[in-house]
PDB file of N, CA and C in Angstrom:
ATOM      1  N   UNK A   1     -49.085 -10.205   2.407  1.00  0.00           N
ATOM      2  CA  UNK A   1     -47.827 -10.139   3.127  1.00  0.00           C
ATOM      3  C   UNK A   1     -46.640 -10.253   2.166  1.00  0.00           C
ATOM      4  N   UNK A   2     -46.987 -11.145   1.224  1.00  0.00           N
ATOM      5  CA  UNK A   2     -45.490 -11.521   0.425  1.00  0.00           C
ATOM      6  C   UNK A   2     -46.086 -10.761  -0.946  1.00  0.00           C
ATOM      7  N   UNK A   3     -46.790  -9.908  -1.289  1.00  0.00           N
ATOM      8  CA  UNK A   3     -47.454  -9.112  -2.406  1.00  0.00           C
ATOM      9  C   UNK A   3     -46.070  -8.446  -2.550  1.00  0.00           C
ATOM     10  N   UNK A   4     -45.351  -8.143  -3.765  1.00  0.00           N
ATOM     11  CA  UNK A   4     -44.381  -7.164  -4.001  1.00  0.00           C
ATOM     12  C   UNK A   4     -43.201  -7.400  -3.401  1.00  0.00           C
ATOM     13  N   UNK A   5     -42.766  -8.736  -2.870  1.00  0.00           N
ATOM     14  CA  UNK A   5     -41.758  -8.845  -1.951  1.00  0.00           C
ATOM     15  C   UNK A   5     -40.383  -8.334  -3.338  1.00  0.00           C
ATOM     16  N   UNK A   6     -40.268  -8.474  -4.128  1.00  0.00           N
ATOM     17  CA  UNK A   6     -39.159  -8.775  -5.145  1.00  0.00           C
ATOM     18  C   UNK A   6     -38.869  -6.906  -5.053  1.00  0.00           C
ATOM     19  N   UNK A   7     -39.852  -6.253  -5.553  1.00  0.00           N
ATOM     20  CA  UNK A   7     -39.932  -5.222  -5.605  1.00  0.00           C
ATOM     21  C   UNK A   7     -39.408  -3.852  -4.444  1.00  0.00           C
ATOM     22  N   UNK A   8     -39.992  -4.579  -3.460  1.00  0.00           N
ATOM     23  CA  UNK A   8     -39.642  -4.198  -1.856  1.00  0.00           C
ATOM     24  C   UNK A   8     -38.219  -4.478  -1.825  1.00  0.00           C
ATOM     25  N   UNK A   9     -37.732  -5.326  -1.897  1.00  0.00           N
ATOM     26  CA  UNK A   9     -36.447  -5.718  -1.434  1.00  0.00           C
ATOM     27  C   UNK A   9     -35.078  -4.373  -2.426  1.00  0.00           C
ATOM     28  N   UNK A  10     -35.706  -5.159  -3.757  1.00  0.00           N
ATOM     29  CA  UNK A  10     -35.110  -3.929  -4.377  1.00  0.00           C
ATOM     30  C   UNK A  10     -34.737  -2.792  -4.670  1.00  0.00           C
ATOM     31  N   UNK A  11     -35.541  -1.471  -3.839  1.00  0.00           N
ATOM     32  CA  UNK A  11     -35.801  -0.256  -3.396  1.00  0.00           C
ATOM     33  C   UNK A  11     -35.005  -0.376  -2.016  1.00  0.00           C
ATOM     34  N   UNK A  12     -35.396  -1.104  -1.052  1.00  0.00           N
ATOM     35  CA  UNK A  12     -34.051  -1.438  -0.272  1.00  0.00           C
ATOM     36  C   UNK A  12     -32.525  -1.084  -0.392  1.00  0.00           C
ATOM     37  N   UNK A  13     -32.532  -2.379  -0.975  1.00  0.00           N
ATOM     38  CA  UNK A  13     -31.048  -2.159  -1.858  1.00  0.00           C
ATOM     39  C   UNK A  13     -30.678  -0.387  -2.602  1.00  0.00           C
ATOM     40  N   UNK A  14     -30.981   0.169  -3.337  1.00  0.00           N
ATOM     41  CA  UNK A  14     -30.945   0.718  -3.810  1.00  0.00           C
ATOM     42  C   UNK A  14     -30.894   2.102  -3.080  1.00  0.00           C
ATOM     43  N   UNK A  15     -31.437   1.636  -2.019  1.00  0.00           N
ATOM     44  CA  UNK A  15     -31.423   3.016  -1.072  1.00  0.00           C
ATOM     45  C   UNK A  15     -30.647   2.496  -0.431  1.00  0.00           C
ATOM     46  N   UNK A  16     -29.835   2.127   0.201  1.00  0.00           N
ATOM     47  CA  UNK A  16     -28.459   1.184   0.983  1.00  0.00           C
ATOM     48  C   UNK A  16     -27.847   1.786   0.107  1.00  0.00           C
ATOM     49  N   UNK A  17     -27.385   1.461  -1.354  1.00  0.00           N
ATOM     50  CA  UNK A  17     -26.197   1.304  -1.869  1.00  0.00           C
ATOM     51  C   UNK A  17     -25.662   3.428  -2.146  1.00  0.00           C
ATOM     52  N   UNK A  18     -27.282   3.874  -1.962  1.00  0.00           N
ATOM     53  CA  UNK A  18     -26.783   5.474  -2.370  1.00  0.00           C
ATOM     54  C   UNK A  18     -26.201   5.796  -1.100  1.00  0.00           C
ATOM     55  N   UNK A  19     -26.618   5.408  -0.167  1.00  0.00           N
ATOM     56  CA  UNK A  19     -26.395   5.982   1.360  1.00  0.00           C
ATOM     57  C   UNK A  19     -24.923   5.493   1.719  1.00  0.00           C
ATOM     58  N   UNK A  20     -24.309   4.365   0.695  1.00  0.00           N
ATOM     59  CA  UNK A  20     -23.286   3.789   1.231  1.00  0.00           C
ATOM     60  C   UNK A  20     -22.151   4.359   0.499  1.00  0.00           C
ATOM     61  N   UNK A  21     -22.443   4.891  -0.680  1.00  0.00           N
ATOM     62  CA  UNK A  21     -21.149   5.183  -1.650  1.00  0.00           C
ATOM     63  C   UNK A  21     -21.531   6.870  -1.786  1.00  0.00           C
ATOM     64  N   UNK A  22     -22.234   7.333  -0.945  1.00  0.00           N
ATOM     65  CA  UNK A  22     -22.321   9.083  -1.121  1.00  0.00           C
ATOM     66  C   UNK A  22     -20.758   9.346  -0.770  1.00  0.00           C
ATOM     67  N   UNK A  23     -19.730  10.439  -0.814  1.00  0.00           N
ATOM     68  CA  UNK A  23     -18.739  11.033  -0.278  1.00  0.00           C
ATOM     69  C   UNK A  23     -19.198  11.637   0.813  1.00  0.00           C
ATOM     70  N   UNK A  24     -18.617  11.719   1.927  1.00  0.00           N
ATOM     71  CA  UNK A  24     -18.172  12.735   2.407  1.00  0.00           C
ATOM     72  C   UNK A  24     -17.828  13.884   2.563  1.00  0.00           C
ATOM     73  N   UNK A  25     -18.192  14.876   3.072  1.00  0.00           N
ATOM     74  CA  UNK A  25     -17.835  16.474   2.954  1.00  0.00           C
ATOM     75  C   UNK A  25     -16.290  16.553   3.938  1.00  0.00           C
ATOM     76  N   UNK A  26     -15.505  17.434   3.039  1.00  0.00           N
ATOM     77  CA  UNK A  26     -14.615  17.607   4.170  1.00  0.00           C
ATOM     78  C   UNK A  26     -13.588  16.277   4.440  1.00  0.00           C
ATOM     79  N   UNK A  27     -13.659  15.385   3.457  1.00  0.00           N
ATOM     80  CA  UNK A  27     -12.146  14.235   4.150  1.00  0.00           C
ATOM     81  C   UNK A  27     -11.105  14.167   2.959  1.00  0.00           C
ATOM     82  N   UNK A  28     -10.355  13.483   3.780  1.00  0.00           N
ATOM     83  CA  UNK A  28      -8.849  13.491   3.537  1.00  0.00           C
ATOM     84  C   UNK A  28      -8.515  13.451   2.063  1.00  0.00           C
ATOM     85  N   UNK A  29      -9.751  12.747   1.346  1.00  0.00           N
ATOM     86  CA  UNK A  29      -9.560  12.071  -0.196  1.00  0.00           C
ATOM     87  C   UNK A  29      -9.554  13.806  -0.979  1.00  0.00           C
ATOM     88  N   UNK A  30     -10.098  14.247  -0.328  1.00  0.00           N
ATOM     89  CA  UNK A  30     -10.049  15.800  -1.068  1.00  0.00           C
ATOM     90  C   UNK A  30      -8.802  16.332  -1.321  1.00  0.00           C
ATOM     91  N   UNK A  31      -7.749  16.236  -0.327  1.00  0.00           N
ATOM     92  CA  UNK A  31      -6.435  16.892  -0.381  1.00  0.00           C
ATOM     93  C   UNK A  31      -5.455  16.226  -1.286  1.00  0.00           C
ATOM     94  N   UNK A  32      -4.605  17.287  -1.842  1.00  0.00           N
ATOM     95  CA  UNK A  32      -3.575  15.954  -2.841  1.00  0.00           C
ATOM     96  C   UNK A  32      -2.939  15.484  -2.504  1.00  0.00           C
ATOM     97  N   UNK A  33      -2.223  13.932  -2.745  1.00  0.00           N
ATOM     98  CA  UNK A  33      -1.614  13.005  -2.464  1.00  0.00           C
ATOM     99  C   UNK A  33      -0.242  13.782  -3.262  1.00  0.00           C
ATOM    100  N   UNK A  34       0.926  13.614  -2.380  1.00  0.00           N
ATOM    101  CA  UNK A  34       2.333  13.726  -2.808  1.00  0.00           C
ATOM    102  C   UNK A  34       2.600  12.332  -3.100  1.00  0.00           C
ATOM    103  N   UNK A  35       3.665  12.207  -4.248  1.00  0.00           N
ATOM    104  CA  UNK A  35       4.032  10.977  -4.339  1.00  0.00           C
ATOM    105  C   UNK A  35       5.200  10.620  -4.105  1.00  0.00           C
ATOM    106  N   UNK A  36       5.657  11.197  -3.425  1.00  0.00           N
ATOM    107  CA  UNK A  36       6.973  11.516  -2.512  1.00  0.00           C
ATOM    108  C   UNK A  36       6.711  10.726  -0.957  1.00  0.00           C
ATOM    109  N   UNK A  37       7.755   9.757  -0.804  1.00  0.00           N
ATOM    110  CA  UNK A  37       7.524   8.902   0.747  1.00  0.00           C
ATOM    111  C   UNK A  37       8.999   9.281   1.225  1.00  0.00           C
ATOM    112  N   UNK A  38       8.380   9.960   2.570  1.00  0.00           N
ATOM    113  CA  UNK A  38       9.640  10.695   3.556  1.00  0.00           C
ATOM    114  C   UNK A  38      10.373  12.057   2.845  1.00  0.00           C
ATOM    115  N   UNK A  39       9.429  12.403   1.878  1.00  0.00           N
ATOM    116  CA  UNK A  39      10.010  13.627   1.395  1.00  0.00           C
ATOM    117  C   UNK A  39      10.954  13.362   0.039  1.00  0.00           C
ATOM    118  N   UNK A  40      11.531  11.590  -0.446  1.00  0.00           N
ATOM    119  CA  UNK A  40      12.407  11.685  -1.774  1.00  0.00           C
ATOM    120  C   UNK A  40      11.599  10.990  -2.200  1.00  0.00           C
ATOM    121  N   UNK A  41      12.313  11.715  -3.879  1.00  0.00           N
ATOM    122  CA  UNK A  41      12.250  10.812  -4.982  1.00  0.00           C
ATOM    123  C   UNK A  41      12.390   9.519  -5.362  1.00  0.00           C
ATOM    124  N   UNK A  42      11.851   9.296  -6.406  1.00  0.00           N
ATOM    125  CA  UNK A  42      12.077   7.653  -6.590  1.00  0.00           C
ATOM    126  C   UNK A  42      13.281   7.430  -6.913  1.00  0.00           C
ATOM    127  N   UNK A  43      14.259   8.178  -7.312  1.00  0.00           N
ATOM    128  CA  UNK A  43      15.682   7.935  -7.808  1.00  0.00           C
ATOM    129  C   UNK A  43      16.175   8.010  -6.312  1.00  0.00           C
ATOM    130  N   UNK A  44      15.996   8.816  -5.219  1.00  0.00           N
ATOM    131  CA  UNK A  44      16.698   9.190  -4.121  1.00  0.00           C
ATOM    132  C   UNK A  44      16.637   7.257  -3.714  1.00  0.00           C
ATOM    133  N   UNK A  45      15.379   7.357  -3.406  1.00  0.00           N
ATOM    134  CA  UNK A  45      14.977   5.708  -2.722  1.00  0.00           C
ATOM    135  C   UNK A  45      15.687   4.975  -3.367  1.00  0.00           C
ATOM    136  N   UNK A  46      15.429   4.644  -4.820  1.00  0.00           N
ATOM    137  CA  UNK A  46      16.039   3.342  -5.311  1.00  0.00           C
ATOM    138  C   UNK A  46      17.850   3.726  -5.057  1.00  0.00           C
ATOM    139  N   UNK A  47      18.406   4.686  -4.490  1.00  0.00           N
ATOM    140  CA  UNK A  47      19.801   4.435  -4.417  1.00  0.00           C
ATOM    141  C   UNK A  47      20.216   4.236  -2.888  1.00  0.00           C
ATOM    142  N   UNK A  48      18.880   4.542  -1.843  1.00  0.00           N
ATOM    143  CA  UNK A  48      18.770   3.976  -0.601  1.00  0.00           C
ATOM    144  C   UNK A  48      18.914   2.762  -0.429  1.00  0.00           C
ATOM    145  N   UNK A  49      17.739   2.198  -1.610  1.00  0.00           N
ATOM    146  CA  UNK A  49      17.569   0.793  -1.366  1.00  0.00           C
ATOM    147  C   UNK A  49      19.130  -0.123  -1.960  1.00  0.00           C
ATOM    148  N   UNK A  50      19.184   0.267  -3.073  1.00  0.00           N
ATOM    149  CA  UNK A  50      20.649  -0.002  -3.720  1.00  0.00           C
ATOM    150  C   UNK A  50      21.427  -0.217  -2.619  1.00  0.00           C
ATOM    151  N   UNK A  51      21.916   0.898  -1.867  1.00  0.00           N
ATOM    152  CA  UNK A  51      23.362   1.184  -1.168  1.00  0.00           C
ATOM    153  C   UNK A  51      22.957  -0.189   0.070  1.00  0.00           C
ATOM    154  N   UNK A  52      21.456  -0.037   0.962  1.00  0.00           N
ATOM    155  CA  UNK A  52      21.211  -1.251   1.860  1.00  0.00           C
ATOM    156  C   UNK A  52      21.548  -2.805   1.299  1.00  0.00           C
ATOM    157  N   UNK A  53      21.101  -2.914   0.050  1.00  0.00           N
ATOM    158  CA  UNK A  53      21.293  -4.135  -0.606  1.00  0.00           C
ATOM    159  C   UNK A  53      22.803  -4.697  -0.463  1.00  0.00           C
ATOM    160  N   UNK A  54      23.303  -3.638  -1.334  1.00  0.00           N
ATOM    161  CA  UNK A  54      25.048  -3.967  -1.664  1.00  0.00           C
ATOM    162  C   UNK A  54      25.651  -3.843   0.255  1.00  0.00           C
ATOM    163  N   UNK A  55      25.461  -3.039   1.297  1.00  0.00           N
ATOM    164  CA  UNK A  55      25.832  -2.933   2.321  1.00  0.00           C
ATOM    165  C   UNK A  55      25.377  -4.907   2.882  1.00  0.00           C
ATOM    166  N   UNK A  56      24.256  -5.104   3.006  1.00  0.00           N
ATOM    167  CA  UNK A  56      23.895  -6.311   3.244  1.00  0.00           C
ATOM    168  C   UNK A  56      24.358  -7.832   2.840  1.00  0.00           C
ATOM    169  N   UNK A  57      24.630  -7.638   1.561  1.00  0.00           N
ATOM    170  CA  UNK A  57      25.421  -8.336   0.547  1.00  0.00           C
ATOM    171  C   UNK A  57      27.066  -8.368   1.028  1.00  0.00           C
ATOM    172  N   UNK A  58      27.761  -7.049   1.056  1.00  0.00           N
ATOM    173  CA  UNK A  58      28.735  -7.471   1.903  1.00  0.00           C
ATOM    174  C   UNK A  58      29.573  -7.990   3.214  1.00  0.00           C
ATOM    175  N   UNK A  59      28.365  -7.387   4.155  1.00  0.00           N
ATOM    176  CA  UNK A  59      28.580  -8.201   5.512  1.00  0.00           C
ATOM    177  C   UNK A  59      28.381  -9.116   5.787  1.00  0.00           C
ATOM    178  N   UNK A  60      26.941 -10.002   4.352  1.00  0.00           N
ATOM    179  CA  UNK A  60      26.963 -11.650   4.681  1.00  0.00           C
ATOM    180  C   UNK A  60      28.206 -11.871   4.085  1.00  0.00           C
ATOM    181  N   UNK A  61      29.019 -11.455   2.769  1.00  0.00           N
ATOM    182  CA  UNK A  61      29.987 -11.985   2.294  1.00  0.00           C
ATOM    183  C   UNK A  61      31.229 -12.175   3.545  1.00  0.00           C
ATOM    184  N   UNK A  62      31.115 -10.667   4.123  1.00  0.00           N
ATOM    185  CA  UNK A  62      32.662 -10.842   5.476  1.00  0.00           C
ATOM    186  C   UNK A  62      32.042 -11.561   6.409  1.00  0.00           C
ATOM    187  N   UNK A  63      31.078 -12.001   6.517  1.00  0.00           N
ATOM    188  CA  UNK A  63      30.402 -13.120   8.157  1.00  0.00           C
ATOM    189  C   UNK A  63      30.614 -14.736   7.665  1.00  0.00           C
ATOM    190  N   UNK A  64      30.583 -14.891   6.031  1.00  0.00           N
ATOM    191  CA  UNK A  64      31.105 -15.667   5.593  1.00  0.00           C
ATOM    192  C   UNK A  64      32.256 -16.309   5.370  1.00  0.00           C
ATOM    193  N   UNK A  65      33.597 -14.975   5.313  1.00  0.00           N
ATOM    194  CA  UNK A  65      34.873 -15.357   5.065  1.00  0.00           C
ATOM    195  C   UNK A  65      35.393 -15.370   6.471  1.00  0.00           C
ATOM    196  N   UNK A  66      34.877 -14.460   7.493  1.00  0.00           N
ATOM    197  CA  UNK A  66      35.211 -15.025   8.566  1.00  0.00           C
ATOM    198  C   UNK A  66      35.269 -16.109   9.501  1.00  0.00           C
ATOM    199  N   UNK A  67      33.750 -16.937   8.450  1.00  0.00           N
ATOM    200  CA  UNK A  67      34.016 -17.991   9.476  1.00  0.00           C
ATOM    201  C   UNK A  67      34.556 -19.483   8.976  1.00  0.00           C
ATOM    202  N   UNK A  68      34.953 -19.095   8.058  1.00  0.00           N
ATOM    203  CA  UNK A  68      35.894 -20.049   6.986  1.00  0.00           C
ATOM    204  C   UNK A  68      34.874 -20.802   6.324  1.00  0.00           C
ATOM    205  N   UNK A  69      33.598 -20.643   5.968  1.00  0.00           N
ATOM    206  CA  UNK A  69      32.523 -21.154   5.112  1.00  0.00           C
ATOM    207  C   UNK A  69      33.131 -21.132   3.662  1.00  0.00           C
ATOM    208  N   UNK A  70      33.350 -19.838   3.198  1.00  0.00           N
ATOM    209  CA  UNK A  70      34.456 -19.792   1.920  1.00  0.00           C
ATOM    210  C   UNK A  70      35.761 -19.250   1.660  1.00  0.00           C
ATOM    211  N   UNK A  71      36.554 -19.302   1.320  1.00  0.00           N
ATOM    212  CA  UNK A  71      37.611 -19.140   0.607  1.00  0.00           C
ATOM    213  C   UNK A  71      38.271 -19.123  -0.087  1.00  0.00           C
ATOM    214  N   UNK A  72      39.359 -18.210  -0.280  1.00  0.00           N
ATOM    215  CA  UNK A  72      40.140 -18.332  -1.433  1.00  0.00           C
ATOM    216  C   UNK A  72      41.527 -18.949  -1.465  1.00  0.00           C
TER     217      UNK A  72
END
């Protein structure tokens, strides 16, 4: 019953691990990846993100002076 157990188990495995990491015919990983998100560049974005930052930055600054937290 337990004759070859080490052996057995191992052929197991081994047939698992081909069946598990074969590809696929036909999926998505085939097609090329753009590296473009929403269609821009990384310069377009980082001046998106820029302009949100500095926009954000100034309305805490005027929510600030409005409410007399700071002044000049």
């Amino acid at each position: 019953m337990f004759d070859d157990l080490r052996n057995d188990a191992a052929k197991q495995y081994e047939e698992e691990s081909q069946a598990i990491y074969q590809p696929a015919a036909n999926t998505a990983a085939s097609r090329p990846r753009s590296k473009r998100f929403l269609g821009m560049t990384s310069i377009q974005r980082f001046v998106i993100v820029f302009l949100l930052m500095l926009a954000t930055c100034v309305i805490g600054f005027l929510c600030l002076f409005a409410t007399g937290r700071i002044g000049f």
